[in-house]
N, C-alpha and C. Protein backbone atom coordinates (compact mmCIF):
# COMPACT_ATOMS: atom_id res chain seq x y z
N UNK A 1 47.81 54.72 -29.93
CA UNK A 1 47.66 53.34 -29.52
C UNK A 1 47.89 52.43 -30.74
N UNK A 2 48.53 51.78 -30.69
CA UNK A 2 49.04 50.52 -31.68
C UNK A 2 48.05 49.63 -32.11
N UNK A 3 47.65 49.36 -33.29
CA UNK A 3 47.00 48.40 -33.85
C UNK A 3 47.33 48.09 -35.22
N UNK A 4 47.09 46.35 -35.63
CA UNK A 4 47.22 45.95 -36.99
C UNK A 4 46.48 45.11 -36.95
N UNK A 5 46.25 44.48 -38.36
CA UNK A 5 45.80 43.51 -38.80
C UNK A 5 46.07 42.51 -38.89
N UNK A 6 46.17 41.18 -38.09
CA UNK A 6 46.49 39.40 -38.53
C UNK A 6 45.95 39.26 -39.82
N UNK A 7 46.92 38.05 -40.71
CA UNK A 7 45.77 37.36 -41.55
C UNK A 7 46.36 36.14 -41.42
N UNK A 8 45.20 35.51 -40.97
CA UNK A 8 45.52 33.69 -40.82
C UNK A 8 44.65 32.63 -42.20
N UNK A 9 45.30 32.09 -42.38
CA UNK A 9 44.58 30.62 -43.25
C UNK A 9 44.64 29.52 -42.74
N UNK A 10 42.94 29.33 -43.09
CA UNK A 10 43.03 28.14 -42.53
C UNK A 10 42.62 26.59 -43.66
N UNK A 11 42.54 26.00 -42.97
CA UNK A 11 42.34 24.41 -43.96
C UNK A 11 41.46 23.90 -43.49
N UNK A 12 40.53 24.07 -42.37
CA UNK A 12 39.29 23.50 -42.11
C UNK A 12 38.99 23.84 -40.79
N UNK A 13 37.86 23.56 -40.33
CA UNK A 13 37.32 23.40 -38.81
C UNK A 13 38.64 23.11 -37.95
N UNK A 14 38.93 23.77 -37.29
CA UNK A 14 39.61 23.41 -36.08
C UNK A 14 40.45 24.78 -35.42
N UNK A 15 41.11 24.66 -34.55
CA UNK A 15 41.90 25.76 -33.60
C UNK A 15 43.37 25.74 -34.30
N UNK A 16 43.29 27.70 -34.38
CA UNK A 16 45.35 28.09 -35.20
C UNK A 16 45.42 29.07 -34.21
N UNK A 17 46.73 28.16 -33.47
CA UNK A 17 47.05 29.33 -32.87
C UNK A 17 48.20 30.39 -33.17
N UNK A 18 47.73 31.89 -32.89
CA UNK A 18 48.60 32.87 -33.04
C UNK A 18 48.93 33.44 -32.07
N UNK A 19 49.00 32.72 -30.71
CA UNK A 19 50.18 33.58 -30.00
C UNK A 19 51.56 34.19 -30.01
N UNK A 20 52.21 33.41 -31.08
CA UNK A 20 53.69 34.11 -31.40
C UNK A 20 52.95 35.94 -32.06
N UNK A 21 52.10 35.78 -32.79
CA UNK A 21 51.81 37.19 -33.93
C UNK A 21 51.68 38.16 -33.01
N UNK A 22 50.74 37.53 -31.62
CA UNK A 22 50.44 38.64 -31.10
C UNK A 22 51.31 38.77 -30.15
N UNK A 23 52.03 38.02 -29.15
CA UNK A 23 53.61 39.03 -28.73
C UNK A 23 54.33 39.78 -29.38
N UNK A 24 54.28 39.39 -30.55
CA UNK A 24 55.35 40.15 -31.55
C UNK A 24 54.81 41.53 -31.44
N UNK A 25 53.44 41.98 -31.93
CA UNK A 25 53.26 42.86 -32.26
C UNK A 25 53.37 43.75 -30.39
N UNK A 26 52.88 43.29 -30.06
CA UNK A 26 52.95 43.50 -28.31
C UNK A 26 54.35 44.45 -27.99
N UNK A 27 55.27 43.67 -28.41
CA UNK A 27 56.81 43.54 -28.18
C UNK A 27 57.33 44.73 -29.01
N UNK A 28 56.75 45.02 -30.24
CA UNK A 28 57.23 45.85 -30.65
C UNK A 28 56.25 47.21 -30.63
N UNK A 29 55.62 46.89 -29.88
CA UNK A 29 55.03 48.60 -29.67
C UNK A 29 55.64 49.29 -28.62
N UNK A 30 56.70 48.13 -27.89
CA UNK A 30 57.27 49.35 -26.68
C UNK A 30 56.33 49.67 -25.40
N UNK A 31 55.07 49.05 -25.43
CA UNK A 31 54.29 49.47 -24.56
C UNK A 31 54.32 48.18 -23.49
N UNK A 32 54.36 48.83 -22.17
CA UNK A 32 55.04 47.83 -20.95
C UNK A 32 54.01 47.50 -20.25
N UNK A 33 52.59 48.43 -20.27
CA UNK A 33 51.90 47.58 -19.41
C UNK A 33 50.49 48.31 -20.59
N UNK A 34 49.23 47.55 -20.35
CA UNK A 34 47.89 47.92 -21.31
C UNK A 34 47.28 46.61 -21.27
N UNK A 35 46.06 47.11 -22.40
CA UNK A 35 45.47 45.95 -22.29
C UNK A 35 45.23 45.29 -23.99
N UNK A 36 45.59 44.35 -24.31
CA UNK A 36 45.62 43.69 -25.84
C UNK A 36 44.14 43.31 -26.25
N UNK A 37 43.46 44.55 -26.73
CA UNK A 37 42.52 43.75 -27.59
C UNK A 37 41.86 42.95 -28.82
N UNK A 38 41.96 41.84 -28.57
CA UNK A 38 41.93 41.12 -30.24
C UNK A 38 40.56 40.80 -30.64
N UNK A 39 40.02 41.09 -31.91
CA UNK A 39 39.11 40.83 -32.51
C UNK A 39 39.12 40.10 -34.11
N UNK A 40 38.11 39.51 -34.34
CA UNK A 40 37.74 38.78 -35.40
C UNK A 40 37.23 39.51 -36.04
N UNK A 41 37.39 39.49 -37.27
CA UNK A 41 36.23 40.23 -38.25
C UNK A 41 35.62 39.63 -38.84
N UNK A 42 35.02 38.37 -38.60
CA UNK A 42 33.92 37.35 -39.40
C UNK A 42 33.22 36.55 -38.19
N UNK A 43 32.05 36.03 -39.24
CA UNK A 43 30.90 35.54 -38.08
C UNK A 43 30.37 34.02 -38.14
N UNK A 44 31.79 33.45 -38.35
CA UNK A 44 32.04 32.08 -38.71
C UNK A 44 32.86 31.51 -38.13
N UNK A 45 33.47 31.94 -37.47
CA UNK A 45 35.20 31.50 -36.67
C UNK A 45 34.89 32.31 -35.52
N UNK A 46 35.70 31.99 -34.22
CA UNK A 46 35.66 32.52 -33.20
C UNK A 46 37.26 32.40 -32.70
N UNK A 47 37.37 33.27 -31.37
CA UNK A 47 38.57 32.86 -31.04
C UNK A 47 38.21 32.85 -29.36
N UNK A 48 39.53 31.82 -28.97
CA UNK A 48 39.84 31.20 -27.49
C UNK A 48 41.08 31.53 -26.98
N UNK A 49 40.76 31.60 -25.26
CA UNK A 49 42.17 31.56 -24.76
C UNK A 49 41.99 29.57 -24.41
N UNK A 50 43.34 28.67 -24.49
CA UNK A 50 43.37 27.64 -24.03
C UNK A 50 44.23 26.88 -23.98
N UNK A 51 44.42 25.63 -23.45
CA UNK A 51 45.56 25.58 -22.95
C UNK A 51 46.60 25.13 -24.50
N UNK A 52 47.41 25.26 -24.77
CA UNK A 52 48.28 25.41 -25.98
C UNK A 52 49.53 23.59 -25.78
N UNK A 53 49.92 23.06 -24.87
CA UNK A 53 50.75 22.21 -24.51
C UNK A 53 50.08 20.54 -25.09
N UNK A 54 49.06 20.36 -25.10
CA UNK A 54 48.50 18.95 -24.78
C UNK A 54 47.78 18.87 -26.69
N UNK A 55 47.78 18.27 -27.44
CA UNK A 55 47.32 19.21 -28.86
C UNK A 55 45.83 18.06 -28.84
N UNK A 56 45.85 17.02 -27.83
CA UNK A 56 44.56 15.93 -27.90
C UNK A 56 43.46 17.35 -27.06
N UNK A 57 43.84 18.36 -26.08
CA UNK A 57 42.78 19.41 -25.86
C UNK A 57 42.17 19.80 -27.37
N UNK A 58 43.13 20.14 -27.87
CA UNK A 58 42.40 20.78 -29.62
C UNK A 58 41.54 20.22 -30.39
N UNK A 59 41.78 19.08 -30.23
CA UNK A 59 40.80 17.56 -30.92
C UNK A 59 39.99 17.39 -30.01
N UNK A 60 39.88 17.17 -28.98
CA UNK A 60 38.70 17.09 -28.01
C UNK A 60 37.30 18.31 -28.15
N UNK A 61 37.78 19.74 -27.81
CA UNK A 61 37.43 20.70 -28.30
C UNK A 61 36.77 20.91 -29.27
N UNK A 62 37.70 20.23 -30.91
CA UNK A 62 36.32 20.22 -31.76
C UNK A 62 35.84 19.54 -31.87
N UNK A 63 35.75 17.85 -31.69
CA UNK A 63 34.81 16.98 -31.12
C UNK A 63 33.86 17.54 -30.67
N UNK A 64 33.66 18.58 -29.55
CA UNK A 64 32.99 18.31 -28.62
C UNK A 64 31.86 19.65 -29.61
N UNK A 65 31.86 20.45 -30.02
CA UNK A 65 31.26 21.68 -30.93
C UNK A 65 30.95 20.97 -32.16
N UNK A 66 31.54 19.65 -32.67
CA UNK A 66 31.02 19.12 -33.72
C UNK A 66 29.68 18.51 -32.95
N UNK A 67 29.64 17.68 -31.56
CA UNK A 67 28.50 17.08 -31.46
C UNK A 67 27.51 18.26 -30.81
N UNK A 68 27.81 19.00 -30.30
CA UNK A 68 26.70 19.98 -29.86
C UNK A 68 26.86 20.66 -30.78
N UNK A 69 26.73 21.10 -32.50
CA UNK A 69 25.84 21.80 -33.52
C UNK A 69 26.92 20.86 -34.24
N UNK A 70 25.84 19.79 -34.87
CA UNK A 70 26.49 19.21 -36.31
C UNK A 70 25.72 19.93 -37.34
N UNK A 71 26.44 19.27 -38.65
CA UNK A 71 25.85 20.11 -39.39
C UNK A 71 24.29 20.26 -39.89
N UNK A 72 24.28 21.40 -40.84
CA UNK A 72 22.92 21.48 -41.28
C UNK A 72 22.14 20.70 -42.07
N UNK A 73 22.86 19.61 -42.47
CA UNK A 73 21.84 18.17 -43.38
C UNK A 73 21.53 17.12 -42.11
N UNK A 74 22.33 17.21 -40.69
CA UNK A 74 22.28 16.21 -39.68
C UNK A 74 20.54 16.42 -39.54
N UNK A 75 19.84 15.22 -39.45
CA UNK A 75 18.05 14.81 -39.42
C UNK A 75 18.07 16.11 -37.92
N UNK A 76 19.01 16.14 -37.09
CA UNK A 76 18.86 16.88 -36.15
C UNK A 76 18.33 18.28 -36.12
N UNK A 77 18.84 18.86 -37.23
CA UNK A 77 19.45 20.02 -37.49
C UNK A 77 18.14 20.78 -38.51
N UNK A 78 17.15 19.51 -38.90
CA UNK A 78 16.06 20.52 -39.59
C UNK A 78 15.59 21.49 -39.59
N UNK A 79 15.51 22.08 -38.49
CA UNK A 79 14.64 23.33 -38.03
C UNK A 79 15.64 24.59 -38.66
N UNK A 80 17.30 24.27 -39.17
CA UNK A 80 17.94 25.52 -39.70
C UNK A 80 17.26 25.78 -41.46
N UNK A 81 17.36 27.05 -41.15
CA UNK A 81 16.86 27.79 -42.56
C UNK A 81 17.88 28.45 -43.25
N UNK A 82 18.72 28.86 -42.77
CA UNK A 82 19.93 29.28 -43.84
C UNK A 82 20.85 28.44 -44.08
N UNK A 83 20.99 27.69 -45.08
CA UNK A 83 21.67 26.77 -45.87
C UNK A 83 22.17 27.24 -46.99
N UNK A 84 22.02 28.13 -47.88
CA UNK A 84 22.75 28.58 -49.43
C UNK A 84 24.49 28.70 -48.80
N UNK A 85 24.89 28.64 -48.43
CA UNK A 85 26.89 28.39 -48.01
C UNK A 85 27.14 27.19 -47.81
N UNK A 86 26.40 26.36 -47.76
CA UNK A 86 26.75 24.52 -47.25
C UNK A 86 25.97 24.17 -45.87
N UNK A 87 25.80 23.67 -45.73
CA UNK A 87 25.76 22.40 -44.36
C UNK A 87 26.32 23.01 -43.32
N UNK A 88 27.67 22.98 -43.35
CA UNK A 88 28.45 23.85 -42.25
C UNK A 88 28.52 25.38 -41.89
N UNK A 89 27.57 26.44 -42.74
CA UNK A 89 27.68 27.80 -42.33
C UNK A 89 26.86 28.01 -41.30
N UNK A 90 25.00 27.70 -41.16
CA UNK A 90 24.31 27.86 -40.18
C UNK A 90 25.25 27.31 -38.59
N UNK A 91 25.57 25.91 -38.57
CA UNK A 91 25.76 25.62 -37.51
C UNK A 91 27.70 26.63 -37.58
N UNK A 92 28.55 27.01 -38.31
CA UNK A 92 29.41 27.72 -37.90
C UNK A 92 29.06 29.21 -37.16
N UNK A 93 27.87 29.83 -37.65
CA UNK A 93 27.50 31.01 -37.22
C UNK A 93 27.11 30.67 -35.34
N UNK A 94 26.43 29.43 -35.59
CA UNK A 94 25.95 28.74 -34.06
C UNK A 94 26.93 29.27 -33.31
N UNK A 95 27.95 28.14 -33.46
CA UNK A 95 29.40 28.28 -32.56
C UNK A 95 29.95 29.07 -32.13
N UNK A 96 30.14 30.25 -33.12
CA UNK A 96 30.70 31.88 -32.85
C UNK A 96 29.71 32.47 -31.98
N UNK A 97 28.55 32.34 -32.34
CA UNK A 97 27.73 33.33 -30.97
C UNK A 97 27.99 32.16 -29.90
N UNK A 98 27.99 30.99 -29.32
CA UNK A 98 28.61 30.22 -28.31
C UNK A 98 29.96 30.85 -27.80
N UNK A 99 30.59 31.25 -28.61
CA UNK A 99 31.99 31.48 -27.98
C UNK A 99 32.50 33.01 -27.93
N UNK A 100 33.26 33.48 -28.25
CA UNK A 100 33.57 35.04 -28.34
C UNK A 100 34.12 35.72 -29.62
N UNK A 101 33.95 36.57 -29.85
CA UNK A 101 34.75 37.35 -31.42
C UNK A 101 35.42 38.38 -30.64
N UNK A 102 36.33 38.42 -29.59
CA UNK A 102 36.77 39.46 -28.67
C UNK A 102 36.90 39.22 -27.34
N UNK A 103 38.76 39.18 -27.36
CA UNK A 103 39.30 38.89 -25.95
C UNK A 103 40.10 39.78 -25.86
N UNK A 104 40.61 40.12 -24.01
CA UNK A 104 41.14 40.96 -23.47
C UNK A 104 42.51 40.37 -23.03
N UNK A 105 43.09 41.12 -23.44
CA UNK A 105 44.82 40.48 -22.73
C UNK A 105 45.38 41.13 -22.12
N UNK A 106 45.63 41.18 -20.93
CA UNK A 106 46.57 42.37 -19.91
C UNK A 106 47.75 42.07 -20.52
N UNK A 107 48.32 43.34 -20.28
CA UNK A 107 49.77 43.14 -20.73
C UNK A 107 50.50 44.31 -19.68
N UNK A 108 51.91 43.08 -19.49
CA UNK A 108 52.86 43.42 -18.34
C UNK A 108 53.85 43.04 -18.58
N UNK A 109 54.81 44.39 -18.29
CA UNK A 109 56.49 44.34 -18.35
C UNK A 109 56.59 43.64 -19.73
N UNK A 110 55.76 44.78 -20.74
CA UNK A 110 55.90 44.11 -22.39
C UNK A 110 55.40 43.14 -22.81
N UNK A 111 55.01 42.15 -21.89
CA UNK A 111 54.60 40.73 -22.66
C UNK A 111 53.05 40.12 -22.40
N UNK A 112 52.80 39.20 -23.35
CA UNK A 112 50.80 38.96 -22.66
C UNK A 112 50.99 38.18 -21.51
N UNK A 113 50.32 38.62 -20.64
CA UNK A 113 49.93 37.82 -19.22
C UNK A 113 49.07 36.35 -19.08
N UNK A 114 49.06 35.88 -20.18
CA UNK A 114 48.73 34.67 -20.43
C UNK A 114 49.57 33.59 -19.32
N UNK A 115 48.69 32.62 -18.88
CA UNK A 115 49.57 31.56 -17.93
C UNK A 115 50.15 30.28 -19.10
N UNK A 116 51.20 29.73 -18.46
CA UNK A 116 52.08 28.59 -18.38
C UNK A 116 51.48 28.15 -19.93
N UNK A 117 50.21 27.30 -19.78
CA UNK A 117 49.84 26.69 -20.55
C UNK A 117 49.28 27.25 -21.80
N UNK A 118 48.86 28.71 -21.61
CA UNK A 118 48.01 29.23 -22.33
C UNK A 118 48.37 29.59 -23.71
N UNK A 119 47.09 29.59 -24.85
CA UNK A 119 47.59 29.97 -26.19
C UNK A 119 46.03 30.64 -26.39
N UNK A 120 46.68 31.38 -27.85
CA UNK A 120 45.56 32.33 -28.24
C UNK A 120 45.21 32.01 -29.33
N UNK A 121 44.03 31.63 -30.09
CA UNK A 121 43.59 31.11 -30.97
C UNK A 121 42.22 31.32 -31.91
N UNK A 122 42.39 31.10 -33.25
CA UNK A 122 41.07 31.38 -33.76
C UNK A 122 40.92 30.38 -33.90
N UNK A 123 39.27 29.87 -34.14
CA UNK A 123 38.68 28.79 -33.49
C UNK A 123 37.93 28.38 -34.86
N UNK A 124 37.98 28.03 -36.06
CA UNK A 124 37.54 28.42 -37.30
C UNK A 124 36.45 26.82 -36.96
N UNK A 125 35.26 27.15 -37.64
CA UNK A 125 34.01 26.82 -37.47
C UNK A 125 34.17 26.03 -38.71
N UNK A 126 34.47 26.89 -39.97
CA UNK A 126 33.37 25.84 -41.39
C UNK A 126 34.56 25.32 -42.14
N UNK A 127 34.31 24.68 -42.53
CA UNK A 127 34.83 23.24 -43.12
C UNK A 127 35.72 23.59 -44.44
N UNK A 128 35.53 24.44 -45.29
CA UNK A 128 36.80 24.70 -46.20
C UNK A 128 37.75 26.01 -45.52
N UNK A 129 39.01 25.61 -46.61
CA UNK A 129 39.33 26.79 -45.98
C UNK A 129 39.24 28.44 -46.41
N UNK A 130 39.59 29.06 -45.00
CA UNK A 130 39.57 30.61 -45.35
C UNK A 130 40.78 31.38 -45.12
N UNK A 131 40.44 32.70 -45.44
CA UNK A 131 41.53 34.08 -45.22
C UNK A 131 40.49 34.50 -44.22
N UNK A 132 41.11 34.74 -42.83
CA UNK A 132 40.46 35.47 -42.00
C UNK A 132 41.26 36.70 -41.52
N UNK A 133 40.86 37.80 -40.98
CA UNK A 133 41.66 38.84 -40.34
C UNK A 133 41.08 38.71 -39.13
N UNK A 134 42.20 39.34 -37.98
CA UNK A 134 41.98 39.72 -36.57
C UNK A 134 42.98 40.64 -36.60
N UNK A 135 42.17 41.73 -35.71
CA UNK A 135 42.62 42.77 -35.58
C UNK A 135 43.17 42.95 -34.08
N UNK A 136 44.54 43.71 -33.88
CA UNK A 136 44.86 43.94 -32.85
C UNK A 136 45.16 45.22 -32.21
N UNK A 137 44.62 45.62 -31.36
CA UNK A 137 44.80 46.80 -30.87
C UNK A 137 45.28 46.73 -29.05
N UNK A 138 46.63 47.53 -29.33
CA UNK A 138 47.12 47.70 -28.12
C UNK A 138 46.81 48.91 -27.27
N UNK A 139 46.29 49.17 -25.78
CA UNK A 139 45.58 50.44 -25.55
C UNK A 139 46.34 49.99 -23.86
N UNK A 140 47.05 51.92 -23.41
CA UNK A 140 47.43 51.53 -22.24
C UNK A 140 46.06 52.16 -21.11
């Protein structure tokens, strides 16, 4: 069964999408029908399926995760206790357990079964940037 490693960088809080990486790799395993499993290997970033066409969804999106967990100096936010990474690590760890570190992709006649609109994305939480890996494993 086929698997590698992504490595994405990022430049701050917000959604990168890698749906081209992961057809590619899809495409070249030769395998026509299975299921694509992608995972994160950090507990700071998350990833989404969503819609990929409209890019004000992407900005809305983190709008909307900035006001439901701002950061850890927000008067709101007192009750967090792990702070030694900045302001932004407690409430990035928030977000990732909110969302998923692991999605399923059917795959058919070679390609991801993703609809029309859809894109695949890591969802990066904290505020500088990083080197993240996601791992992909193709399984029929």
């Amino acid at each position: 069964m086929p698997q590698t490693i992504i490595s994405l960088s990022t430049h701050g809080a917000g959604l990168y999408e890698f749906t081209a990486d992961a057809e590619v790799f899809v495409r070249k395993s030769g395998i026509e029908e299975g299921l694509l499993t992608v995972f994160v290997r950090h507990t700071s970033c998350s990833l989404l399926i969503q819609e990929n066409a409209d890019p004000d969804v992407k900005s809305d999106l983190d709008r909307f995760f900035k006001r439901l967990v701002p950061p850890s100096d927000d008067p709101s936010m007192g009750w967090i206790v792990h702070t030694a990474e900045g302001a932004d690590d407690m409430p990035a760890h928030i977000k990732a357990a909110l969302t998923q570190t692991s999605i399923g992709i059917p795959v058919g006649q070679g390609r991801l079964m993703l609809g029309t609109w859809q894109g695949l994305y890591l969802f990066e939480h904290r505020d500088r940037p990083h080197h993240r890996e996601v791992v992909l494993h193709l399984g029929r």
